[in-house]
PDB file of N, CA and C in Angstrom:
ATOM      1  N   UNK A   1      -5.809  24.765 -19.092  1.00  0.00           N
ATOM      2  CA  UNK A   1      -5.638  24.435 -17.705  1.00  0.00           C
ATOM      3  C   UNK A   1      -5.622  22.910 -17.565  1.00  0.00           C
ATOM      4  N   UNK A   2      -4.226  22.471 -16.884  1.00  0.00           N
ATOM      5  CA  UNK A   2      -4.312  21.109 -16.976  1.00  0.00           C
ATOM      6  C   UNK A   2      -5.050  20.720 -15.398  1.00  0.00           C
ATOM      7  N   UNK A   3      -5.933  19.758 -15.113  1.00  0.00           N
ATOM      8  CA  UNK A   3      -6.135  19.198 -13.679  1.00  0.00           C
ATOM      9  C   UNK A   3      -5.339  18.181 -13.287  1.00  0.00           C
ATOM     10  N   UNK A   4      -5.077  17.893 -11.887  1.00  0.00           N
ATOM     11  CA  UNK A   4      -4.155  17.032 -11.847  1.00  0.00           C
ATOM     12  C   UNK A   4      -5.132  16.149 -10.977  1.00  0.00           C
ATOM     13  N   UNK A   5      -4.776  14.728 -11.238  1.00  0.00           N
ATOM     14  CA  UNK A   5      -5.758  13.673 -10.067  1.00  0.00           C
ATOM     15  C   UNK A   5      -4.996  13.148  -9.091  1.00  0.00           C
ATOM     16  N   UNK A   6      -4.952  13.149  -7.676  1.00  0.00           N
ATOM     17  CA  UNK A   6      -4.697  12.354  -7.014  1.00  0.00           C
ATOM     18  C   UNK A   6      -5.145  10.844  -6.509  1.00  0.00           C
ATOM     19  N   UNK A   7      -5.789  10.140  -7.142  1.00  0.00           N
ATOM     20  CA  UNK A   7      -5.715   9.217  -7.541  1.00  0.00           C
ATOM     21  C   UNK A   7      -5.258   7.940  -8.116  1.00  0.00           C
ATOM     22  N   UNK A   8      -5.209   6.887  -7.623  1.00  0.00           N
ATOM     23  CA  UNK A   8      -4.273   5.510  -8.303  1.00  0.00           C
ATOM     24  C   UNK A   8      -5.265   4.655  -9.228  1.00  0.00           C
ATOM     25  N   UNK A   9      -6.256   5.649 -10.349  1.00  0.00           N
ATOM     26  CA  UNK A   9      -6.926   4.960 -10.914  1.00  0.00           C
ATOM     27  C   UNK A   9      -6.120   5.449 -12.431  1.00  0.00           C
ATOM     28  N   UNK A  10      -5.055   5.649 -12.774  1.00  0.00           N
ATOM     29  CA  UNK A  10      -4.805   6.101 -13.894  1.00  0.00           C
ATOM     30  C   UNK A  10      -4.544   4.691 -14.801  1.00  0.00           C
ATOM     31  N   UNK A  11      -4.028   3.534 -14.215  1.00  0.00           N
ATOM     32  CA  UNK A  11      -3.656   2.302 -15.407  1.00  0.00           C
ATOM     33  C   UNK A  11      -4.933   1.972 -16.007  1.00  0.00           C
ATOM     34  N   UNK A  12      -6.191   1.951 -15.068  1.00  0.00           N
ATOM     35  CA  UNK A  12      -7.546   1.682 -15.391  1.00  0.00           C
ATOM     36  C   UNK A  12      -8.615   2.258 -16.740  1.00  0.00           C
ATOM     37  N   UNK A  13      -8.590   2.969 -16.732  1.00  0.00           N
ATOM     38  CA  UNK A  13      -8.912   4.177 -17.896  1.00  0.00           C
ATOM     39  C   UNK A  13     -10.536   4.029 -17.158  1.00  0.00           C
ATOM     40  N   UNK A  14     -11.388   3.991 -17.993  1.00  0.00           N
ATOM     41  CA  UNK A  14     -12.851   4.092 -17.888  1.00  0.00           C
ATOM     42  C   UNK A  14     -13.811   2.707 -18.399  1.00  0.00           C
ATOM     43  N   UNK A  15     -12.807   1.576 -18.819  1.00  0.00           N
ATOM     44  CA  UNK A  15     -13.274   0.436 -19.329  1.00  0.00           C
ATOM     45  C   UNK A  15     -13.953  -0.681 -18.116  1.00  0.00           C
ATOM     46  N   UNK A  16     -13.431  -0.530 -16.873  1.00  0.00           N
ATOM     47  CA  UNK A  16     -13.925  -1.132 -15.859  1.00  0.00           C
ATOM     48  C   UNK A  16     -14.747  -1.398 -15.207  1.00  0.00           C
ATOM     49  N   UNK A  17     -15.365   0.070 -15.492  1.00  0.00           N
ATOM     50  CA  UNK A  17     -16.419   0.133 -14.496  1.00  0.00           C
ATOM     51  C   UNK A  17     -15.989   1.131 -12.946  1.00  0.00           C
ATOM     52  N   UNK A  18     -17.150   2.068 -12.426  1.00  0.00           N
ATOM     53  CA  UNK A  18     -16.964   2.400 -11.515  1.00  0.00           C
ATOM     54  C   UNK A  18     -16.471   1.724 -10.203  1.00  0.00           C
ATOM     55  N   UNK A  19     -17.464   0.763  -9.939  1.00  0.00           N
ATOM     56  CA  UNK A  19     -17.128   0.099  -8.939  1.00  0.00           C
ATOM     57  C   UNK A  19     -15.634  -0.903  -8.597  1.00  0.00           C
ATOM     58  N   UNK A  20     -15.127  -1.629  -9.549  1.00  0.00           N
ATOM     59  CA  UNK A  20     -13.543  -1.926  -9.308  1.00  0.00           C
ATOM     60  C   UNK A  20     -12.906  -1.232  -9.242  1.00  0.00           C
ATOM     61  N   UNK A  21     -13.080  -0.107 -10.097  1.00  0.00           N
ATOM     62  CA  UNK A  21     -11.844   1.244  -9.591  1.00  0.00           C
ATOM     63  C   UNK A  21     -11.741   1.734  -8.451  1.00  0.00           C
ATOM     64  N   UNK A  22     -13.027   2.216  -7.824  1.00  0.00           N
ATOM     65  CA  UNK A  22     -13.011   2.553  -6.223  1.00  0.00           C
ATOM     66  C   UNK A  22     -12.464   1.328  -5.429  1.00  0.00           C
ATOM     67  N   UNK A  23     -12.499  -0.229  -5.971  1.00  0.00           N
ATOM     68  CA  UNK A  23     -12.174  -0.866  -4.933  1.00  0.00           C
ATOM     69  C   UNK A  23     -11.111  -0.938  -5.130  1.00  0.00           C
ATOM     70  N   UNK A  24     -10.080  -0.777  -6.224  1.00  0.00           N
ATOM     71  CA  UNK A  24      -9.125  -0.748  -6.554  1.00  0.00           C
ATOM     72  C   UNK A  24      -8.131   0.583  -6.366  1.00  0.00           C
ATOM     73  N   UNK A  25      -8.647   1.426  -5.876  1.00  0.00           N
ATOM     74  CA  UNK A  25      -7.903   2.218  -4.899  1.00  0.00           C
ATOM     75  C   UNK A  25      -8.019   2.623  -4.168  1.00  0.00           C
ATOM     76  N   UNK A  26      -9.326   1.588  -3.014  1.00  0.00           N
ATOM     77  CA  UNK A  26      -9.075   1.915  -1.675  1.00  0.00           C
ATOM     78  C   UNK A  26      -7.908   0.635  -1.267  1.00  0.00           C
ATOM     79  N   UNK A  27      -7.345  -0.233  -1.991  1.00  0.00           N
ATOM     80  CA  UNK A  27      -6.521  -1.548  -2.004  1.00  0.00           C
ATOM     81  C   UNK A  27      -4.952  -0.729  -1.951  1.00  0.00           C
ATOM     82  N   UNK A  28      -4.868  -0.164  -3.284  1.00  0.00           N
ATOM     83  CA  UNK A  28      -3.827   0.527  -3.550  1.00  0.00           C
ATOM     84  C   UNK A  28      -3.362   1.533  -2.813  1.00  0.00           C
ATOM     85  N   UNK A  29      -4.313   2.271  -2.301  1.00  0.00           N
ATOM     86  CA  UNK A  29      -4.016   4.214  -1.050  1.00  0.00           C
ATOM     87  C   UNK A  29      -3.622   2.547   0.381  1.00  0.00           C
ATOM     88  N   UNK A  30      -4.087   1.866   0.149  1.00  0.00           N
ATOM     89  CA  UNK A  30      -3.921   0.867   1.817  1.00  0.00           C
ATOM     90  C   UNK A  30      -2.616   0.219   1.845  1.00  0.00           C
ATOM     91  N   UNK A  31      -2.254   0.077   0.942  1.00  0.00           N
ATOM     92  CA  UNK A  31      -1.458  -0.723   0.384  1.00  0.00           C
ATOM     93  C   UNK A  31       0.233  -0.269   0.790  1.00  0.00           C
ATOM     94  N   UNK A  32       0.219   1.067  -0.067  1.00  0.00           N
ATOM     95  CA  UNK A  32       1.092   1.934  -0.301  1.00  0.00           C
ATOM     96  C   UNK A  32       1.350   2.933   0.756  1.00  0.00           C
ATOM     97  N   UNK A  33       0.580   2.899   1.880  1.00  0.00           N
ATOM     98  CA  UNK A  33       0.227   4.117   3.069  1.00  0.00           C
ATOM     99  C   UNK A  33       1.139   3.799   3.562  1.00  0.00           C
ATOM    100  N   UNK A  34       2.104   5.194   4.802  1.00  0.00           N
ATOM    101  CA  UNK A  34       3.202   4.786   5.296  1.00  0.00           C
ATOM    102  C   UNK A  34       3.213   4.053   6.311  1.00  0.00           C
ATOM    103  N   UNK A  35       3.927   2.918   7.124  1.00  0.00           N
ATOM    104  CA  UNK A  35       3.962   2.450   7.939  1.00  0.00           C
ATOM    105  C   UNK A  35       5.154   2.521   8.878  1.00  0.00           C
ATOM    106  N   UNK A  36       4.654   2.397  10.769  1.00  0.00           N
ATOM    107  CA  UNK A  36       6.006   2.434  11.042  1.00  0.00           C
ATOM    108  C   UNK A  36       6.575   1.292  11.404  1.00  0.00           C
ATOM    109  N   UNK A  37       8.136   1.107  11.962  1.00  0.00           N
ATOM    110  CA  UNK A  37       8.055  -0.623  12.006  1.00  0.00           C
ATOM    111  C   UNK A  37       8.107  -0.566  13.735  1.00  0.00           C
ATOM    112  N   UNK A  38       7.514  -1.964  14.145  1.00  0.00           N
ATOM    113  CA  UNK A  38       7.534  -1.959  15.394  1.00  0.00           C
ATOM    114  C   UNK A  38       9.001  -1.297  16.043  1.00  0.00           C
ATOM    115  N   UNK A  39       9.696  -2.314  16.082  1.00  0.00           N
ATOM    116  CA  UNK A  39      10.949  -2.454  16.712  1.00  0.00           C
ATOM    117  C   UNK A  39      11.538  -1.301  16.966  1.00  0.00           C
ATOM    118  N   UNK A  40      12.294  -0.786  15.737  1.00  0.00           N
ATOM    119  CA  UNK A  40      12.744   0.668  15.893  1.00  0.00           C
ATOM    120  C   UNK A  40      12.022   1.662  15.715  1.00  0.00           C
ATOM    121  N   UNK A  41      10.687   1.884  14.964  1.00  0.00           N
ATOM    122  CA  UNK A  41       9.896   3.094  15.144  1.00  0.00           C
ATOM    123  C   UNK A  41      10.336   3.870  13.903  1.00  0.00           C
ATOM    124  N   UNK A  42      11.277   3.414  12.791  1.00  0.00           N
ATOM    125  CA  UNK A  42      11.239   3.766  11.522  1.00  0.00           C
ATOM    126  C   UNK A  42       9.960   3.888  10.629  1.00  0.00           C
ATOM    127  N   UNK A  43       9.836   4.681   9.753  1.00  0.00           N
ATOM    128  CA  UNK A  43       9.105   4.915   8.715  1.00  0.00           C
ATOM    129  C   UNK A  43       9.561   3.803   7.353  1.00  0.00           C
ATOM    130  N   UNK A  44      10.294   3.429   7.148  1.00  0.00           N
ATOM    131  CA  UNK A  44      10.932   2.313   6.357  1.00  0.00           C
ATOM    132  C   UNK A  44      10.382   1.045   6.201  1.00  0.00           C
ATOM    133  N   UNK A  45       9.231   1.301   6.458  1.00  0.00           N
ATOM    134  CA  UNK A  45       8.380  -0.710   7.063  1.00  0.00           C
ATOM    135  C   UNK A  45       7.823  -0.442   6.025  1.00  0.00           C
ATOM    136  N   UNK A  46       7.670  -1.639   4.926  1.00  0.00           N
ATOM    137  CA  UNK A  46       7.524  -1.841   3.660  1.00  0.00           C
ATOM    138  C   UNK A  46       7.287  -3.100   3.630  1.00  0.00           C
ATOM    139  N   UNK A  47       6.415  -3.601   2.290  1.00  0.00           N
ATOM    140  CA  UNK A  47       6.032  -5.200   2.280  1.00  0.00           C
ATOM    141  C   UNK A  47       6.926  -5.669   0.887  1.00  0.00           C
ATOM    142  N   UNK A  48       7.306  -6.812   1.086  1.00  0.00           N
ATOM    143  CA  UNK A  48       8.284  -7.448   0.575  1.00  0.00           C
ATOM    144  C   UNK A  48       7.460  -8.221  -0.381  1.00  0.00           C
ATOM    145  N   UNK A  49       7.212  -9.201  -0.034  1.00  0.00           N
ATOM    146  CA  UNK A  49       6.198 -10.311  -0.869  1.00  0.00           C
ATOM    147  C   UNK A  49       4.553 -10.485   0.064  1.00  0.00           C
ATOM    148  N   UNK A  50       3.676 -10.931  -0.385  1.00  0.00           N
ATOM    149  CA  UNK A  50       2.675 -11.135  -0.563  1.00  0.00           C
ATOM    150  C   UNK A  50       2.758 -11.689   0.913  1.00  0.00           C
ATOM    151  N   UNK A  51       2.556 -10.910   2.007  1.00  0.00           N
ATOM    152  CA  UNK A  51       1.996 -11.418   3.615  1.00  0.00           C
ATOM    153  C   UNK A  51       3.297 -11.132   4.075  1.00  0.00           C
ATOM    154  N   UNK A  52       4.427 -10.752   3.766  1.00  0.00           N
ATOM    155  CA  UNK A  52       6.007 -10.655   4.156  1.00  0.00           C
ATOM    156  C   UNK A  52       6.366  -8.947   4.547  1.00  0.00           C
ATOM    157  N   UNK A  53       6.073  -8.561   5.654  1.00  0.00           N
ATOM    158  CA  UNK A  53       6.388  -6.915   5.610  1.00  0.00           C
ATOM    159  C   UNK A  53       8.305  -7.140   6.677  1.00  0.00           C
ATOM    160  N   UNK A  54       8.656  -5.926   6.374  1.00  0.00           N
ATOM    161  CA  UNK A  54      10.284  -5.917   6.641  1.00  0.00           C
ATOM    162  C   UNK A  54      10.481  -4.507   6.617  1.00  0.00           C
ATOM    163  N   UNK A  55      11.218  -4.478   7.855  1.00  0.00           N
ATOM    164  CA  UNK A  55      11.656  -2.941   7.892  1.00  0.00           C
ATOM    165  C   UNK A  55      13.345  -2.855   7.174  1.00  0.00           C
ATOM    166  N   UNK A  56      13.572  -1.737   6.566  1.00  0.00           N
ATOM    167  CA  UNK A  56      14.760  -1.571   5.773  1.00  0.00           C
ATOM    168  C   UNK A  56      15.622  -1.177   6.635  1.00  0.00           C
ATOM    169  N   UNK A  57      15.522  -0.640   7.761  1.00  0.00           N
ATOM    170  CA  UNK A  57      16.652  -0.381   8.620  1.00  0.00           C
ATOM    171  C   UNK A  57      17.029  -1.334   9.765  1.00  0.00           C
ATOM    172  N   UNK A  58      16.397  -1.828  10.384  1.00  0.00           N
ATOM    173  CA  UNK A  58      16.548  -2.826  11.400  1.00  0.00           C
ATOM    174  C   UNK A  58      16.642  -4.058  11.056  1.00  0.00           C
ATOM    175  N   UNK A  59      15.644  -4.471  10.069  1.00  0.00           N
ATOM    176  CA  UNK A  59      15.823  -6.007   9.448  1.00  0.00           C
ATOM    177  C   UNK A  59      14.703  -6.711   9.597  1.00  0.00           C
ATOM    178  N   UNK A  60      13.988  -5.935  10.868  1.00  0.00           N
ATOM    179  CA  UNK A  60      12.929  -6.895  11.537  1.00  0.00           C
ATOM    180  C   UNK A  60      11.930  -7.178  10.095  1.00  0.00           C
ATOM    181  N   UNK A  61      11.597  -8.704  10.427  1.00  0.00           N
ATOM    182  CA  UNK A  61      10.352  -9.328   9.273  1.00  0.00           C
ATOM    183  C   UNK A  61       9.429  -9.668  10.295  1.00  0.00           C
ATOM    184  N   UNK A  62       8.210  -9.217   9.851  1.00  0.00           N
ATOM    185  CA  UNK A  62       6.983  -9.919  10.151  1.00  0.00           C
ATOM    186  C   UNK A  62       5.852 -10.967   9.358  1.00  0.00           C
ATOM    187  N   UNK A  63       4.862 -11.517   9.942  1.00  0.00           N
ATOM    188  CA  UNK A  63       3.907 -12.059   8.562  1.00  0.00           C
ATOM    189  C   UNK A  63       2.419 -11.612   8.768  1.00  0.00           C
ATOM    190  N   UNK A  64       2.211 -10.918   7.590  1.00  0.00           N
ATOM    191  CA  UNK A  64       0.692 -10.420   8.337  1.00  0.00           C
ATOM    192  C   UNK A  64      -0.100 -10.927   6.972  1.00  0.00           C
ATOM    193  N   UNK A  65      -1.159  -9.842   6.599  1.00  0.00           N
ATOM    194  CA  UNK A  65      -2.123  -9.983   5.531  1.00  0.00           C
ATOM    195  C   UNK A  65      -1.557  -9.182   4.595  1.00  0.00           C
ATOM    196  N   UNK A  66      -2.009  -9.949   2.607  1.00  0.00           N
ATOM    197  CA  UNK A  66      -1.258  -9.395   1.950  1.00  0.00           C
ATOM    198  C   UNK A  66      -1.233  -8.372   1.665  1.00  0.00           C
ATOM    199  N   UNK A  67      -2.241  -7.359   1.910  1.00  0.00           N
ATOM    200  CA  UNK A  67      -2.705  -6.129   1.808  1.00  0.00           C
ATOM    201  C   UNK A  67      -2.047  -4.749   2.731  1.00  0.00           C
ATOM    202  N   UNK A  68      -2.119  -5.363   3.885  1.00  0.00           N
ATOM    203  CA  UNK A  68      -1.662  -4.515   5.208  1.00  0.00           C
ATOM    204  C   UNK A  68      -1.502  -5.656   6.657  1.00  0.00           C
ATOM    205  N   UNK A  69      -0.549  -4.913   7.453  1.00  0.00           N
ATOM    206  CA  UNK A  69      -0.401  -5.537   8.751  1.00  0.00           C
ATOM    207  C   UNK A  69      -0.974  -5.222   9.630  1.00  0.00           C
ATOM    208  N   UNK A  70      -1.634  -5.982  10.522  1.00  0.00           N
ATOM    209  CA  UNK A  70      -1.847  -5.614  12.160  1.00  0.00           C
ATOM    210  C   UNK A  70      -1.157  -6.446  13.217  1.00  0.00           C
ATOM    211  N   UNK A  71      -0.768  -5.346  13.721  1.00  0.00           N
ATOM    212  CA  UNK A  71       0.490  -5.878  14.884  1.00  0.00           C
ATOM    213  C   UNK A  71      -0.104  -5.888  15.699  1.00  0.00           C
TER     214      UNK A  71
END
């Protein structure tokens, strides 16, 4: 029986330590979570570079934090 993890701790293995891994994928699940974009209300709002988020359908760019935006 194989288990499957939902989890974004797989590059990590067990060498780290507990504690960076949990912080390291509550960064990553935040990171990667869907967003919508203001303007048009697409699901397509995605971060580009480091503080640079951009929706793929409309065009609109914003500048927030490198992690996640608040509009």
């Amino acid at each position: 029986m194989v288990k499957s993890k939902s989890s974004s701790l797989k590059g990590l293995g067990a060498k780290y330590g507990l504690k960076p891994r949990k912080k390291f994928t509550a960064v990553h699940r935040l990171l990667k979570a869907k967003r919508r974009c203001v303007e048009c209300g697409s699901t397509k709002f995605g971060r580009v570079a480091v503080g640079i988020w951009a929706c793929k359908k409309c065009g609109f760019k914003i500048a927030g934090m490198a992690y996640d935006v608040k509009v």
